[in-house]
Protein backbone atom coordinates (compact mmCIF):
# COMPACT_ATOMS: atom_id res chain seq x y z
CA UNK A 1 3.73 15.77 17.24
CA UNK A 2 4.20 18.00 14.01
CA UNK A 3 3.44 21.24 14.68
CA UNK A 4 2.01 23.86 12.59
CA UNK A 5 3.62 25.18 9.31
CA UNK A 6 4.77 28.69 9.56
CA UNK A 7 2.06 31.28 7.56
CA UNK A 8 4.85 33.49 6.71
CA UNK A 9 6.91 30.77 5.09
CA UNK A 10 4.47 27.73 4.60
CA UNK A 11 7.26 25.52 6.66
CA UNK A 12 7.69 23.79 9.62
CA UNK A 13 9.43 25.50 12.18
CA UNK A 14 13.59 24.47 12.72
CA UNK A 15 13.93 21.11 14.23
CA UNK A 16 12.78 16.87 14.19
CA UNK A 17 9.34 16.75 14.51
CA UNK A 18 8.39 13.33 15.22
CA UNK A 19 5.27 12.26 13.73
CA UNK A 20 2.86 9.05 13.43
CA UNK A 21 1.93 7.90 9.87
CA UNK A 22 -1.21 9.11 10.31
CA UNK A 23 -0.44 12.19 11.11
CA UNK A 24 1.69 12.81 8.39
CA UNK A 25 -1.11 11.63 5.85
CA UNK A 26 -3.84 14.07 8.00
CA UNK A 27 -1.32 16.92 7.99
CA UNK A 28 -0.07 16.61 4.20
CA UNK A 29 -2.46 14.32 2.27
CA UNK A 30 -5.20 17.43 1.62
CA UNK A 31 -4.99 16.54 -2.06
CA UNK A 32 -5.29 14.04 -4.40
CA UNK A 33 -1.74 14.85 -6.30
CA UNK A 34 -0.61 15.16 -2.10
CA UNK A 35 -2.26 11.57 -1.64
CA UNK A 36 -0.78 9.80 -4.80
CA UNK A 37 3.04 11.21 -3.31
CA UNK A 38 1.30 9.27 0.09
CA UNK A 39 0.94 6.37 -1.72
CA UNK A 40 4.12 6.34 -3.11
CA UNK A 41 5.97 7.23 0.29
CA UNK A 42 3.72 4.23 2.29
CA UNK A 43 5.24 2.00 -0.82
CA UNK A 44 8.96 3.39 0.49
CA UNK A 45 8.75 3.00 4.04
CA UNK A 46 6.97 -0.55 3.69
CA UNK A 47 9.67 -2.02 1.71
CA UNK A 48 12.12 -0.24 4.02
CA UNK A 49 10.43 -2.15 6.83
CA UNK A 50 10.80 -5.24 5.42
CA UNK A 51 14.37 -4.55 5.58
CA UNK A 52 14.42 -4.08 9.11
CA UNK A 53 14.90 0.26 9.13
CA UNK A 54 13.22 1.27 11.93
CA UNK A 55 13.65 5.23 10.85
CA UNK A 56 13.55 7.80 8.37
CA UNK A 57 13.40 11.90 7.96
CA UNK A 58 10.87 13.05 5.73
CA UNK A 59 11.89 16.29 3.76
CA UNK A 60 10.95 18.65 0.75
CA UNK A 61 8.40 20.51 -0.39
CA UNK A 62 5.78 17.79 0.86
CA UNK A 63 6.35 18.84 4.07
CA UNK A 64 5.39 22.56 3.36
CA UNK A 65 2.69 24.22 2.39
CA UNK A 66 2.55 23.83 -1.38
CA UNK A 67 -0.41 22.33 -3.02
CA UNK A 68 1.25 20.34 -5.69
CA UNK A 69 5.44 19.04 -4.42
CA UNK A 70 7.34 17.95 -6.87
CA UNK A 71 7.85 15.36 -4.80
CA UNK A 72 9.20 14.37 -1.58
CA UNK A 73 12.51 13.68 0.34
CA UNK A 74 13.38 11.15 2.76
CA UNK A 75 16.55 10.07 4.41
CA UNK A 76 16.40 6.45 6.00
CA UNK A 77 18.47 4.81 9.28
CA UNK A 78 20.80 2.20 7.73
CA UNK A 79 21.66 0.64 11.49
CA UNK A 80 19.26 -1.88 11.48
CA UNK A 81 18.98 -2.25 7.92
CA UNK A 82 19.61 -6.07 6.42
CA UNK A 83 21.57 -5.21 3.25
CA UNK A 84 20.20 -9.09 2.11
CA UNK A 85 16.78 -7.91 2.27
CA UNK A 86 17.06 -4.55 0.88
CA UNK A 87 15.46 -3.86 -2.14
CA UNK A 88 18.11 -2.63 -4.69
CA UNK A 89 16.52 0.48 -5.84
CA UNK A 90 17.61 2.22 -2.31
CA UNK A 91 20.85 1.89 -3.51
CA UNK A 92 20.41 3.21 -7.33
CA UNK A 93 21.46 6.69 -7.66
CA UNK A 94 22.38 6.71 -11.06
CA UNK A 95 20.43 9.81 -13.24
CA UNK A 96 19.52 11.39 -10.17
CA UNK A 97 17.73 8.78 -8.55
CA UNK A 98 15.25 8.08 -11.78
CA UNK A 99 14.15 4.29 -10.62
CA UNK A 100 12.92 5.86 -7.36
CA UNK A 101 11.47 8.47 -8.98
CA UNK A 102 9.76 6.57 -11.24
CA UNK A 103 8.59 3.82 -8.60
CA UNK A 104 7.59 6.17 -5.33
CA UNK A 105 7.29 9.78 -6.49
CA UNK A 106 10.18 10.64 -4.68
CA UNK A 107 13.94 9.98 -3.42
CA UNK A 108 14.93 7.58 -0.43
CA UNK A 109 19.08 8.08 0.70
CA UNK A 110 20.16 6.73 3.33
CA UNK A 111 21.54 8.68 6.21
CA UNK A 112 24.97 9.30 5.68
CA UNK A 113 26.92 12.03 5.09
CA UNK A 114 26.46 14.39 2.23
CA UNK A 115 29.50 14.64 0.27
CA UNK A 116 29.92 18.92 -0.10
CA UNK A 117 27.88 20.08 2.96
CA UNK A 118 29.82 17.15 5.50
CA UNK A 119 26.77 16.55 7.25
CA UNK A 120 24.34 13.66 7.46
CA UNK A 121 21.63 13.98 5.53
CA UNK A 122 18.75 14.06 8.30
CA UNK A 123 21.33 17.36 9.71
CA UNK A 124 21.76 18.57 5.68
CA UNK A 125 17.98 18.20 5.42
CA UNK A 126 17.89 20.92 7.95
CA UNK A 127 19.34 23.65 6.10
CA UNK A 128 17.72 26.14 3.75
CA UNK A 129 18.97 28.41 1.35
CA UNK A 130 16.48 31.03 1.99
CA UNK A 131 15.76 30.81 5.95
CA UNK A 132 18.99 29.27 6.84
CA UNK A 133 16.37 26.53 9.15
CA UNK A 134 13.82 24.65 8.49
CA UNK A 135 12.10 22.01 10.26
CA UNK A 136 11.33 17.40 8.80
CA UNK A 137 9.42 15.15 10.07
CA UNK A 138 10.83 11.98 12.01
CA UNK A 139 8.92 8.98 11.23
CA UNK A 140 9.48 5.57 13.37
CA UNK A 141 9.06 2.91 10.93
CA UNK A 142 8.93 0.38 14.08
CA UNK A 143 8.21 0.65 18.00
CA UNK A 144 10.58 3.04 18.98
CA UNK A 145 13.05 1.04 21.25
């Protein structure tokens, strides 16, 4: 269950917070700009699915408070993934991500470790330069095993 965003900060509080998909779009979809990211984030995790990733770590300003995020953030589980039938642009980081951008309204990496911080990303996601914590959402992409 997500719980509430902080009123102070407008996040969620430190932690995984699993949540369904539809709670994710009641929770965060209270917009149109907020449903279009939707849209593009149901795209992601479909195509992810296909591939056999059962789950990912949604992050960012979408899961806050803000009216109109940028966009959104979300780390995927690449132990069940089938490279084959992985569709290439989860793999294109070149100019900061710009295909997934483009395509989904947001950025996909998968969870491995982050290069200057050490950590994996869903742990990296974690971290906040103003609060030191902050809380993401866990989404299962499949039955949980």
């Amino acid at each position: 269950m997500i719980p509430p965003l902080d009123p102070v900060t407008g996040r969620l509080p430190p932690g995984e917070h699993e949540g369904s998909w539809e709670e994710v779009v009641e929770r965060f979809g209270w917009n149109e700009h907020r449903r279009r990211l939707l849209d593009g984030l149901a795209d992601g995790m479909g195509a992810l699915a296909r591939a056999g990733c059962e789950r990912a770590w949604l992050n960012g300003s979408f899961v806050t408070s803000k009216d109109e995020p940028a966009d959104f953030d979300v780390c995927w589980d690449p132990t069940a993934v089938d490279l084959d039938r992985l569709d290439p642009v989860f793999l294109d980081v070149s100019s900061g991500r710009a295909v997934q951008k483009r395509r989904f309204g947001g950025e996909f990496l998968p969870n491995v470790i982050e290069a200057e911080s050490g950590l994996a990303f869903a742990d990296f996601f974690q971290n906040d330069r103003e609060t030191g914590k902050k809380g993401i959402v866990v989404l299962w992409i499949k039955e949980q095993p």
